[in-house]
Protein backbone atom coordinates (compact mmCIF):
# COMPACT_ATOMS: atom_id res chain seq x y z
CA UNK A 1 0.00 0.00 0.00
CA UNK A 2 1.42 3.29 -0.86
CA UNK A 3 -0.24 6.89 -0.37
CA UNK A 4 -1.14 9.25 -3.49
CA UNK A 5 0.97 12.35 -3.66
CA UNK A 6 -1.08 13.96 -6.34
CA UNK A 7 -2.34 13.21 -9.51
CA UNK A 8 -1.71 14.28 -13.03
CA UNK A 9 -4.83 16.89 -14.50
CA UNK A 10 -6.28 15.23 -17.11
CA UNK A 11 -4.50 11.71 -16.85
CA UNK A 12 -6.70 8.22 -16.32
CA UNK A 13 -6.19 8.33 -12.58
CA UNK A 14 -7.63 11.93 -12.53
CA UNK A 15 -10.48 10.75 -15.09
CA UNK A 16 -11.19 7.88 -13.13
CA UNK A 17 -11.55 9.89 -9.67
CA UNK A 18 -8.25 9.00 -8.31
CA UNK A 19 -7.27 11.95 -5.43
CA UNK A 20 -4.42 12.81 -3.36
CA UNK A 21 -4.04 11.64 -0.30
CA UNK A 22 -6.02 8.06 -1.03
CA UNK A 23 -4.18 4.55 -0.75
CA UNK A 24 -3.58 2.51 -3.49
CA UNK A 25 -3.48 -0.86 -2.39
CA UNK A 26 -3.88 -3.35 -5.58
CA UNK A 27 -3.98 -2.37 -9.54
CA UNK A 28 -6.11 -5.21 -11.15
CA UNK A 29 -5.72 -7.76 -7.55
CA UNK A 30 -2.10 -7.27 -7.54
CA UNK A 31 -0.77 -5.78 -4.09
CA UNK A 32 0.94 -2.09 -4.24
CA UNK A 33 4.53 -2.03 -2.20
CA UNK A 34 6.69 -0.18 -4.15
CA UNK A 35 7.65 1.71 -7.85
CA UNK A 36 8.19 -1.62 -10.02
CA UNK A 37 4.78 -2.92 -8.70
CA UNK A 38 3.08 0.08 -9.39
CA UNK A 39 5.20 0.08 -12.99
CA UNK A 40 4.73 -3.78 -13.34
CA UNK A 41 1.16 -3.90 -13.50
CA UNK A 42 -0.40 -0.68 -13.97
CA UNK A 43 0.53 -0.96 -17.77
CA UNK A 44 -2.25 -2.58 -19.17
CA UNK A 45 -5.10 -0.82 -20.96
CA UNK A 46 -7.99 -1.37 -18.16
CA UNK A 47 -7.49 -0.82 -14.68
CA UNK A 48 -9.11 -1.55 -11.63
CA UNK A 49 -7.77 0.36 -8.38
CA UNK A 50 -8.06 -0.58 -4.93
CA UNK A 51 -8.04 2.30 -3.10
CA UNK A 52 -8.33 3.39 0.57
CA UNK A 53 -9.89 6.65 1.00
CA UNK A 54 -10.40 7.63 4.51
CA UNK A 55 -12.02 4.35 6.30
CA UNK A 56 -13.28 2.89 2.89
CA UNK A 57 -12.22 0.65 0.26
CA UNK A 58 -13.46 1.70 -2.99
CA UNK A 59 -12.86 0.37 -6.79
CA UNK A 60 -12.05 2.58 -9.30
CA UNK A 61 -12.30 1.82 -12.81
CA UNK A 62 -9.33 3.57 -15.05
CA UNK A 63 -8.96 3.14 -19.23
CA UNK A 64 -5.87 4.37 -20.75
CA UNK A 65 -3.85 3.21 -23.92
CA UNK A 66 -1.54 0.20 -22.89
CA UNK A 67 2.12 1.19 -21.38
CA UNK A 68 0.17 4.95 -20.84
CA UNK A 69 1.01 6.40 -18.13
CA UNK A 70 -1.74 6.11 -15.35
CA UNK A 71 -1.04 9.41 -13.71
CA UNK A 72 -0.31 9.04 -9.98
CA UNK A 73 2.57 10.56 -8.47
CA UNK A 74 4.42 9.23 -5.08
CA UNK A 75 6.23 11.06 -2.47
CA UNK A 76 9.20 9.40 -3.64
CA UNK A 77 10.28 7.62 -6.78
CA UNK A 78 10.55 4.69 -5.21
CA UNK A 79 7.32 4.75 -3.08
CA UNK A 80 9.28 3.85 -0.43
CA UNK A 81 13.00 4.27 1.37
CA UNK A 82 16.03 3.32 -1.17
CA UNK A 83 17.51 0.12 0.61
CA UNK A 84 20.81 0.54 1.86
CA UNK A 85 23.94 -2.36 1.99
CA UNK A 86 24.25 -4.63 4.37
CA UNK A 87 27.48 -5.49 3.79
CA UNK A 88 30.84 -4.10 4.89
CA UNK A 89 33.31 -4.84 1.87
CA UNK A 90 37.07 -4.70 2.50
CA UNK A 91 37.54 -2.67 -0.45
CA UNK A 92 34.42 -0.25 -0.11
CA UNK A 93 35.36 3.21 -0.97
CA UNK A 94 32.69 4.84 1.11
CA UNK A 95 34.29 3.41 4.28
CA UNK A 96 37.45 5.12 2.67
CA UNK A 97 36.49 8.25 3.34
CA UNK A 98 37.51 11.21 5.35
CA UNK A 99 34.49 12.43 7.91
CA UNK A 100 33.05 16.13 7.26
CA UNK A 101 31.46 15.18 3.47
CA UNK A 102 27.77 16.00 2.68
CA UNK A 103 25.61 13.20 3.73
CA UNK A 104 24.76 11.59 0.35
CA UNK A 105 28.83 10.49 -0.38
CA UNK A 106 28.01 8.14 2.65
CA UNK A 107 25.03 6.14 1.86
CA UNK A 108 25.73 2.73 0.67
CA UNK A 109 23.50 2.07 -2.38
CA UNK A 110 22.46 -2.07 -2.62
CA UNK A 111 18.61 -1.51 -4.21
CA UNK A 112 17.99 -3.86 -6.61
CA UNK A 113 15.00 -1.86 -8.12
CA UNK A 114 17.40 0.86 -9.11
CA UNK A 115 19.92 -1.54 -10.55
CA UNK A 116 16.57 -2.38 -12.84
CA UNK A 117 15.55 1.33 -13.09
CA UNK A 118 19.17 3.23 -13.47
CA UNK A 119 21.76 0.55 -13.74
CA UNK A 120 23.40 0.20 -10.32
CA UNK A 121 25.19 -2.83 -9.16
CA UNK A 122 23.58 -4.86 -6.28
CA UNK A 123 25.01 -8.02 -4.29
CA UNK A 124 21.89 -9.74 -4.02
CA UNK A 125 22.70 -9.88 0.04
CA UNK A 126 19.82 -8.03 1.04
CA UNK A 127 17.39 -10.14 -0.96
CA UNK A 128 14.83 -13.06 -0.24
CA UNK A 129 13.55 -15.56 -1.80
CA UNK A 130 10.68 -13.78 -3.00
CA UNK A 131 12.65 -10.60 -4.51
CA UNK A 132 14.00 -13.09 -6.31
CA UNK A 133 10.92 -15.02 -7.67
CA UNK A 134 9.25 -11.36 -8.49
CA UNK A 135 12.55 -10.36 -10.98
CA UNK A 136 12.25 -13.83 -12.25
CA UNK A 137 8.31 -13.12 -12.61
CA UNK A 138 8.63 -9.41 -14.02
CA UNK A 139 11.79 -10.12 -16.36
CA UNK A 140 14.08 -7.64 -14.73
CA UNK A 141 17.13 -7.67 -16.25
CA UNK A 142 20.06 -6.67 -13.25
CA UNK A 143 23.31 -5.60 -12.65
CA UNK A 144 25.39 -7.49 -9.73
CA UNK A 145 28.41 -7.17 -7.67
CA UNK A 146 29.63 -10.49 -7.69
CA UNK A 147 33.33 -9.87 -6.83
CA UNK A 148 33.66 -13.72 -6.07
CA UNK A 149 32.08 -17.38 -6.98
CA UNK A 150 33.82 -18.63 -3.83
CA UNK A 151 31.46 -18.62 -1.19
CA UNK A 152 33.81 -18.57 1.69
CA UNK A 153 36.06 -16.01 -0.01
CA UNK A 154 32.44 -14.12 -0.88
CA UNK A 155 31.54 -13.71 3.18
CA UNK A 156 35.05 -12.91 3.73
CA UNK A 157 35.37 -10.09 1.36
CA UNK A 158 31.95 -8.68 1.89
CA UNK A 159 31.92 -9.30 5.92
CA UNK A 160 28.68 -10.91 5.56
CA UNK A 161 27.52 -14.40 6.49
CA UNK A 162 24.92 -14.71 3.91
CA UNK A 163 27.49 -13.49 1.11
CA UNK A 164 28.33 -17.23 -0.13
CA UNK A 165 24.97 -18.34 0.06
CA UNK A 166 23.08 -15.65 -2.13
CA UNK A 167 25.27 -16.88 -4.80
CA UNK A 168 22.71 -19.43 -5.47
CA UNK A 169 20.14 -16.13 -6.77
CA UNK A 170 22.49 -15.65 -9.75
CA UNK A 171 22.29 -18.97 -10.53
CA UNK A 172 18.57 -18.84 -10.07
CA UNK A 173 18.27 -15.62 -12.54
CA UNK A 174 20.55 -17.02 -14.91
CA UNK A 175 18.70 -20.59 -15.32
CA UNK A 176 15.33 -18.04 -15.33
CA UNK A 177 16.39 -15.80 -18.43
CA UNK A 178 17.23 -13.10 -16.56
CA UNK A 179 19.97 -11.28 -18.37
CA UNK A 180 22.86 -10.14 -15.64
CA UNK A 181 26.01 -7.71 -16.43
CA UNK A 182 28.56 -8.39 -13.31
CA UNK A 183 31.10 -6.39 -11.90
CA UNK A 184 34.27 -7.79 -9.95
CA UNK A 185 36.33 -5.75 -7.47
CA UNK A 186 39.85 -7.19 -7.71
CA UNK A 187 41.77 -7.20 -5.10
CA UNK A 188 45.44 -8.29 -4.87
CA UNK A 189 46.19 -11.74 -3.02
CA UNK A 190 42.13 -12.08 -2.78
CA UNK A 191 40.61 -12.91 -5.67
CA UNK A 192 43.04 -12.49 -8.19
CA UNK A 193 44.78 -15.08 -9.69
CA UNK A 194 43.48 -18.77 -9.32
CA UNK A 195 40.00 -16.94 -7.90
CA UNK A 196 39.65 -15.05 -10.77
CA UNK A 197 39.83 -18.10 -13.02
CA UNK A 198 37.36 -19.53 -10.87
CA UNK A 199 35.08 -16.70 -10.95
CA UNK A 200 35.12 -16.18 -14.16
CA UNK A 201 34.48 -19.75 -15.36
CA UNK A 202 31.45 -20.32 -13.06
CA UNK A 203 30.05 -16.97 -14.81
CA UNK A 204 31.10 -18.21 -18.13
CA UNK A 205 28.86 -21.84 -17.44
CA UNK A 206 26.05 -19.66 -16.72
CA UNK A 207 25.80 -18.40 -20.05
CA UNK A 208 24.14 -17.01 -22.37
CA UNK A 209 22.23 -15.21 -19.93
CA UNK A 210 25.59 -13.40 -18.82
CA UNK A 211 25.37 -10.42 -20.77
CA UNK A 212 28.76 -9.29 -19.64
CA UNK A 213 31.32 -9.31 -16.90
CA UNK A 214 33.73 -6.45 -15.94
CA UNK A 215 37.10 -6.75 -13.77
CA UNK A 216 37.74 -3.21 -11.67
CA UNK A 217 41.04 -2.89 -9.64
CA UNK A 218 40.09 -1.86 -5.82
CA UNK A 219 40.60 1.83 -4.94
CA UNK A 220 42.56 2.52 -2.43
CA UNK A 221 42.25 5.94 -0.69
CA UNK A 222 44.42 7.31 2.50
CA UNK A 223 41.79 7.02 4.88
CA UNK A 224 42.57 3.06 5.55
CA UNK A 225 43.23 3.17 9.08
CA UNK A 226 42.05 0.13 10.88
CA UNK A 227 40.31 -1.55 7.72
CA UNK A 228 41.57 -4.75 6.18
CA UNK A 229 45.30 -4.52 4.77
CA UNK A 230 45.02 -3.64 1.14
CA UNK A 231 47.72 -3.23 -1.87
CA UNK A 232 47.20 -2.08 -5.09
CA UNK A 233 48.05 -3.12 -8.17
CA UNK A 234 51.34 -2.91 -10.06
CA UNK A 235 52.72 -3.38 -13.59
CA UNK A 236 53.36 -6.88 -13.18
CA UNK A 237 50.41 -7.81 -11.30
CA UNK A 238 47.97 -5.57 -13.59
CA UNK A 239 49.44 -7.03 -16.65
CA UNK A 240 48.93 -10.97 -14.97
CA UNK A 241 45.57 -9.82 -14.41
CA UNK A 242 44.80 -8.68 -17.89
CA UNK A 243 46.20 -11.97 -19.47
CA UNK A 244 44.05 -14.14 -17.51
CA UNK A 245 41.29 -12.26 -18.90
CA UNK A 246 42.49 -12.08 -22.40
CA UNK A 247 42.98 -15.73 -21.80
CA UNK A 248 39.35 -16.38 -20.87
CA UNK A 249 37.66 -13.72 -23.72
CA UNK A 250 39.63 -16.16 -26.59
CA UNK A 251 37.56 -18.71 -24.71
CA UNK A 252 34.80 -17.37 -24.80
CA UNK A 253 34.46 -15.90 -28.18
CA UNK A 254 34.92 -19.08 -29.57
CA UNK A 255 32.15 -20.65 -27.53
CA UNK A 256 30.01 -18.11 -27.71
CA UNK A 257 30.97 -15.50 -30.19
CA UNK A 258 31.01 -12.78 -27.51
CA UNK A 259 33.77 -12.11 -25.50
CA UNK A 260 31.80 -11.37 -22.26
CA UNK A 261 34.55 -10.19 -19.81
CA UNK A 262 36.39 -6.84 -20.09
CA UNK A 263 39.20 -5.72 -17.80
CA UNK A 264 38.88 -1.78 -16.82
CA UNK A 265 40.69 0.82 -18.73
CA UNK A 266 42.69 1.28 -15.11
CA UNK A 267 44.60 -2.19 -15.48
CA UNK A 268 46.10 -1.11 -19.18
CA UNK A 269 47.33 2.17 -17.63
CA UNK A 270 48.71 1.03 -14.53
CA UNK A 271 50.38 -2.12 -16.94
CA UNK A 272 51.51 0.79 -18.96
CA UNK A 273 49.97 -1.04 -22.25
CA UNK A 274 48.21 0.43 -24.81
CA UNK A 275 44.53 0.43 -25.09
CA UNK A 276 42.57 -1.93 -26.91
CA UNK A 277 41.16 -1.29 -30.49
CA UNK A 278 37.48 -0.88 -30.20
CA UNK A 279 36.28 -3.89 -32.08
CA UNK A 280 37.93 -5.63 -28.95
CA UNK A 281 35.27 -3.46 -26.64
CA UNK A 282 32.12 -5.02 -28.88
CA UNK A 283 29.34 -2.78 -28.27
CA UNK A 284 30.83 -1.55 -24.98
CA UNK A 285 28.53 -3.15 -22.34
CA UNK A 286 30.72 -2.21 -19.63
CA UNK A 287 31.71 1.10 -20.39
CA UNK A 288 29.94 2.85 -17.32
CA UNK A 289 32.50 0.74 -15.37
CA UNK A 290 35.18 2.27 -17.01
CA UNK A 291 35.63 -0.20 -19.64
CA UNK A 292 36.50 1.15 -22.79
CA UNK A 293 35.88 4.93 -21.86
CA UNK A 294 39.70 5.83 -22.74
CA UNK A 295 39.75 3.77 -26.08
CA UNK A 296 35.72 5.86 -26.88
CA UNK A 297 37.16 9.20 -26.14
CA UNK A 298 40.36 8.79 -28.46
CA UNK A 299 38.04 7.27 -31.39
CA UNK A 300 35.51 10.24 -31.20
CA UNK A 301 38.04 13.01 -30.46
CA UNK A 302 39.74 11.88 -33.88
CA UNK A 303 37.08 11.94 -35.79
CA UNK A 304 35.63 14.92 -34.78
CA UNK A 305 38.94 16.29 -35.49
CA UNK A 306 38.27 15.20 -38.97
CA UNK A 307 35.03 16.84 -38.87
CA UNK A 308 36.21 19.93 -37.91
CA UNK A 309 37.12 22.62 -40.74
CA UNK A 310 41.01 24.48 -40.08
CA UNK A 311 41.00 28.19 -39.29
CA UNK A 312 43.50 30.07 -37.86
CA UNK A 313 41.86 30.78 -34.41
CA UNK A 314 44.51 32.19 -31.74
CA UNK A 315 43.58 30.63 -28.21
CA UNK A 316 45.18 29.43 -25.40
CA UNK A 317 43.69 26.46 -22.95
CA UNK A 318 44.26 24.30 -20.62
CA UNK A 319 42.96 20.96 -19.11
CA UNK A 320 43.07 19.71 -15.83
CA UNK A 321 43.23 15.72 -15.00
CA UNK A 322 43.91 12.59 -13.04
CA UNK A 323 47.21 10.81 -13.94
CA UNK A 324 46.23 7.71 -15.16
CA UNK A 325 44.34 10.09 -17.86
CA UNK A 326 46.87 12.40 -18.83
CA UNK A 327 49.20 10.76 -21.57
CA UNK A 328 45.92 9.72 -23.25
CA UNK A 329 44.71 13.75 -22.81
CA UNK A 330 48.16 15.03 -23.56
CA UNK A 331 48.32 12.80 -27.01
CA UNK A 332 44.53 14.34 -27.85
CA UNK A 333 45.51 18.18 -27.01
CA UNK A 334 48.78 17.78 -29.60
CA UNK A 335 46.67 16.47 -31.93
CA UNK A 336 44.60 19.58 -32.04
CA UNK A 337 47.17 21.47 -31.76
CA UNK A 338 48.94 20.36 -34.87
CA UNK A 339 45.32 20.97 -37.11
CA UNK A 340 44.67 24.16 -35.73
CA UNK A 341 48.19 26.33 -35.57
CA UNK A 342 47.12 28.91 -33.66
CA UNK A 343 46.06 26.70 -30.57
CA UNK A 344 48.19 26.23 -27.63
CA UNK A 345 46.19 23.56 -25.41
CA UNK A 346 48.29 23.00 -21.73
CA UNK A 347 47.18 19.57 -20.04
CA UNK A 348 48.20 19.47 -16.01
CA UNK A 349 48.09 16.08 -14.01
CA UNK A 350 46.52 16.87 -10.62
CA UNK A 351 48.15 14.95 -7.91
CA UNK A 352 45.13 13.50 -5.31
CA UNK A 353 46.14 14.80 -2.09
CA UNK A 354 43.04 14.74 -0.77
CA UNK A 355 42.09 10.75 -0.83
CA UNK A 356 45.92 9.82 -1.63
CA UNK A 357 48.27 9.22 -4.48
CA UNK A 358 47.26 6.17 -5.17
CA UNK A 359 44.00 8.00 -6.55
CA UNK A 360 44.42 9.06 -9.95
CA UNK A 361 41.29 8.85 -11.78
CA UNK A 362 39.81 12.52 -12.86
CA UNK A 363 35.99 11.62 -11.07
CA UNK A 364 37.69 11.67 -7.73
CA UNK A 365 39.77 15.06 -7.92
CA UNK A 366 38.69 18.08 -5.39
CA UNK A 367 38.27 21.52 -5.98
CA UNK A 368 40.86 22.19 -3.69
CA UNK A 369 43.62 20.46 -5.32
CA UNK A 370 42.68 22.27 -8.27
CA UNK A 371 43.10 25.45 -6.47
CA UNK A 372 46.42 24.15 -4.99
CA UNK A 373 48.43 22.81 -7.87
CA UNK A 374 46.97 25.29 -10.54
CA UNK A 375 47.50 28.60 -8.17
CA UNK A 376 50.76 29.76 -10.14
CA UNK A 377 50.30 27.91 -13.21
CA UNK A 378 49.95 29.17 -16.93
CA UNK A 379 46.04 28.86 -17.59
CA UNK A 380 45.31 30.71 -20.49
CA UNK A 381 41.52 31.57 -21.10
CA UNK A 382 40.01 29.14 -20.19
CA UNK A 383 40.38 25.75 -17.73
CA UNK A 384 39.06 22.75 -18.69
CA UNK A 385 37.68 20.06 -16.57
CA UNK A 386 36.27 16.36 -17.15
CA UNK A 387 32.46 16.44 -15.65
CA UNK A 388 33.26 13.43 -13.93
CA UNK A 389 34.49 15.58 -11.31
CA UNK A 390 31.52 17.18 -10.55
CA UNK A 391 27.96 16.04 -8.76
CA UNK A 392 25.41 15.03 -10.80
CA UNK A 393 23.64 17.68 -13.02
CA UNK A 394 25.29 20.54 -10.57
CA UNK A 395 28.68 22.18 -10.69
CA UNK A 396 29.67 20.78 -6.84
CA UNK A 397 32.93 19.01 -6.48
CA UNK A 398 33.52 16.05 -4.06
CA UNK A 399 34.68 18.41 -1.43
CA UNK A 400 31.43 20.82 -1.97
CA UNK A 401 33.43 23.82 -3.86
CA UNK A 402 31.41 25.12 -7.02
CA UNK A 403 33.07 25.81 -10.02
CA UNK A 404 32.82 29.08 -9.12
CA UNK A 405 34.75 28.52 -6.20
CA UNK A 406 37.53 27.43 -8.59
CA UNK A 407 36.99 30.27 -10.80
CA UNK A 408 37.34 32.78 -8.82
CA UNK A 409 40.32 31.84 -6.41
CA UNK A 410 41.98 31.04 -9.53
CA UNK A 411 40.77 34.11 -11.86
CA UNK A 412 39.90 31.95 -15.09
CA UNK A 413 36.63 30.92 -16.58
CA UNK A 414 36.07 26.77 -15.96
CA UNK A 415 34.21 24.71 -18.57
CA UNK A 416 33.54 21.08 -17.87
CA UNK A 417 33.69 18.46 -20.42
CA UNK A 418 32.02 14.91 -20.99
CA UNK A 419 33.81 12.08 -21.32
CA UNK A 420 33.03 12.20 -25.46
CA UNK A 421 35.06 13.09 -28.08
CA UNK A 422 33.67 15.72 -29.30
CA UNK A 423 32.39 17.71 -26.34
CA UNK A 424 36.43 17.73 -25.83
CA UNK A 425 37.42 19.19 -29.18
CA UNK A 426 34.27 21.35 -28.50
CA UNK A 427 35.61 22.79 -25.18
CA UNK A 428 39.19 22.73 -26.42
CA UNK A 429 38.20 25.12 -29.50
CA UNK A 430 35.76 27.31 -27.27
CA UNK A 431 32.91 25.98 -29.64
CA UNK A 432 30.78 24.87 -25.80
């Protein structure tokens, strides 16, 4: 049962009498609890509501075209509180960070409605036996943290006692048609190595309804103090890493034509290798884990390069990223500069002294490293900055500075730029 925030004017819900404030408890006999009910079963073309209003039950009678939308509106998108982890993983980067952030960088995400709904990555541990039978019954295709098929290993990395168990649910989806894309946290002297051979066959048997597998390295931030001893990777151990999976996508592409599992762009620049071609990224399943963004941006920025008509524009810009980032950034600003002669593009590698060295990815740099490192340098007109750095839709870093913060303490206009190709070139030619 959920309460009615309002209703649309003019939708089937406000047609059919449908009011704030009134309970809807079943659409057509099915119960009400949360969004993918509601979602589930309130597309077909006739409707009957169950509603509470006041101390009655009534039935109301709603006609719309099918997949329409009915028209009621929730307090909250979910119709109910966003379910939180129950897990404390050894790698977790939330427990890796400093106290005195907003509120929101703390909250462990595990909601397997919004791995449906917006892609995030669950671990199943905070499911029953019937979430499980309603994704099997609705078809919801998910996204899960797997990390490890060994079920001791699994409760030891994820410090829960139900980790090994719940393994059984992917099974479960997998045997039910449920498609699954699943991500793996490597973690040196954990479940590297032999584990991720084992890991990754037991995925690979479950096939074809693994749509995809990605291997991350762990992030490792300063702020370890009495958490589980931790190493990151290095050449040799990325590039060991990356052969075992190279060995198991051969596999698997000639079992299945796909090859399924994609190591991170993070183990080819810590192994100091150069990036795949794209037809080894297929169609890029993975690439909101970081899988293939480098080789994407390289591809697009060249041919938008190619798109691009000369002139003899004078301008002077620079960029600001993480290290791993910055030979592939550096390589993409000298190629502009040598089609456009009048361009002088600067790129700057900002050190992470705020979560560590070890940090180098561009989503996790602060405003006030910015302001640190790029206090006395040469800036030109205009700063450039990768929008992973930045909140959601908003121009709030990490450590809640605005881009105007930046701006002003370091007296040059800011642009931010998306991880594309061509927003880049955009940005670099002042074309944003």
């Amino acid at each position: 049962m959920v309460t009615i925030n309002s209703v649309i004017p003019g939708s089937p819900a406000h047609k059919c009498g449908a009011a704030k404030g009134d309970i809807l408890i079943k659409i057509n006999d099915h119960p009400i609890s949360d969004v993918l009910d509601y979602m589930f079963y309130a597309t077909e073309s006739n409707l009957d509501l169950e509603i509470q209003r006041n101390s009655a039950v009534i039935h109301l009678k709603a006609e719309k075209d099918e997949y329409d939308d009915l028209g009621l509106e929730f307090e909250t998108f979910l119709m109910d509180c966003k379910q939180s982890c129950r897990n404390k993983c050894v790698f977790c980067f939330i427990d890796q960070m400093p106290l005195g952030m907003r509120d929101s960088l703390y909250f462990k995400d595990d909601d397997a409605r919004l791995s449906f709904l917006q892609g995030n990555y669950v671990t199943l541990t905070n499911l029953n036996q019937n979430d499980i039978d309603r994704i099997i019954r609705m078809k919801l295709n998910i996204n899960v943290s797997v990390h490890t098929t060994n079920p001791e290993l699994r409760v030891k990395m994820m410090n829960n006692r139900f980790a090994g168990e719940k393994l059984n649910y992917i099974r479960q989806l997998a045997e039910n048609g449920i498609k699954l894309n699943c991500q793996i946290v490597c973690c040196p002297g954990l479940n590297d190595g032999a584990e991720l051979k084992r890991s990754l066959s037991d995925l690979g048997a479950l096939m074809p309804n693994i749509s995809s597998m990605a291997v991350v390295p762990v992030g490792l931030s300063k702020f370890r103090d009495g958490l589980y001893p931790l190493t990151s990777f290095t050449k040799e151990t990325a590039e060991e890493t990356i052969e075992i999976i190279e060995e198991f996508q051969a596999e698997f592409l000639r079992k299945f034509g796909t090859r399924i599992v994609f190591p991170s762009d993070e183990f080819y620049l810590i192994a100091e290798r150069d990036i795949p071609t794209a037809e080894k990224y297929e169609d890029y399943p993975q690439y909101e884990n970081g899988v293939g963004m480098v080789r994407s941006l390289i591809d697009e920025f060249m041919d938008a390069l190619d798109c691009t008509e000369y002139d003899n524009r004078q301008r002077h810009v620079s960029i600001a990223t993480g290290y791993s980032a910055v030979g592939t950034i550096k390589s993409l600003a000298e190629a502009a500069e040598k089609r456009f002669n009048g361009l002088k593009c600067t790129v700057y590698a900002i050190r992470n002294d705020f979560f560590g060295e070890s940090i180098t990815v561009a989503g996790l740099i602060t405003a006030q490293d910015l302001i640190a490192q790029l206090m006395d340098k040469e800036l030109g007109e205009e700063l450039l900055i990768s929008s992973a750095m930045l909140r959601k839709d908003s121009d709030v870093f990490l450590d809640d500075l605005t881009i105007t913060d930046v701006s002003r303490e370091l007296g040059v206009t800011i642009t931010s730029a998306e991880n594309d190709g061509y927003d880049l070139l955009d940005a670099i030619l002042g074309l944003k």
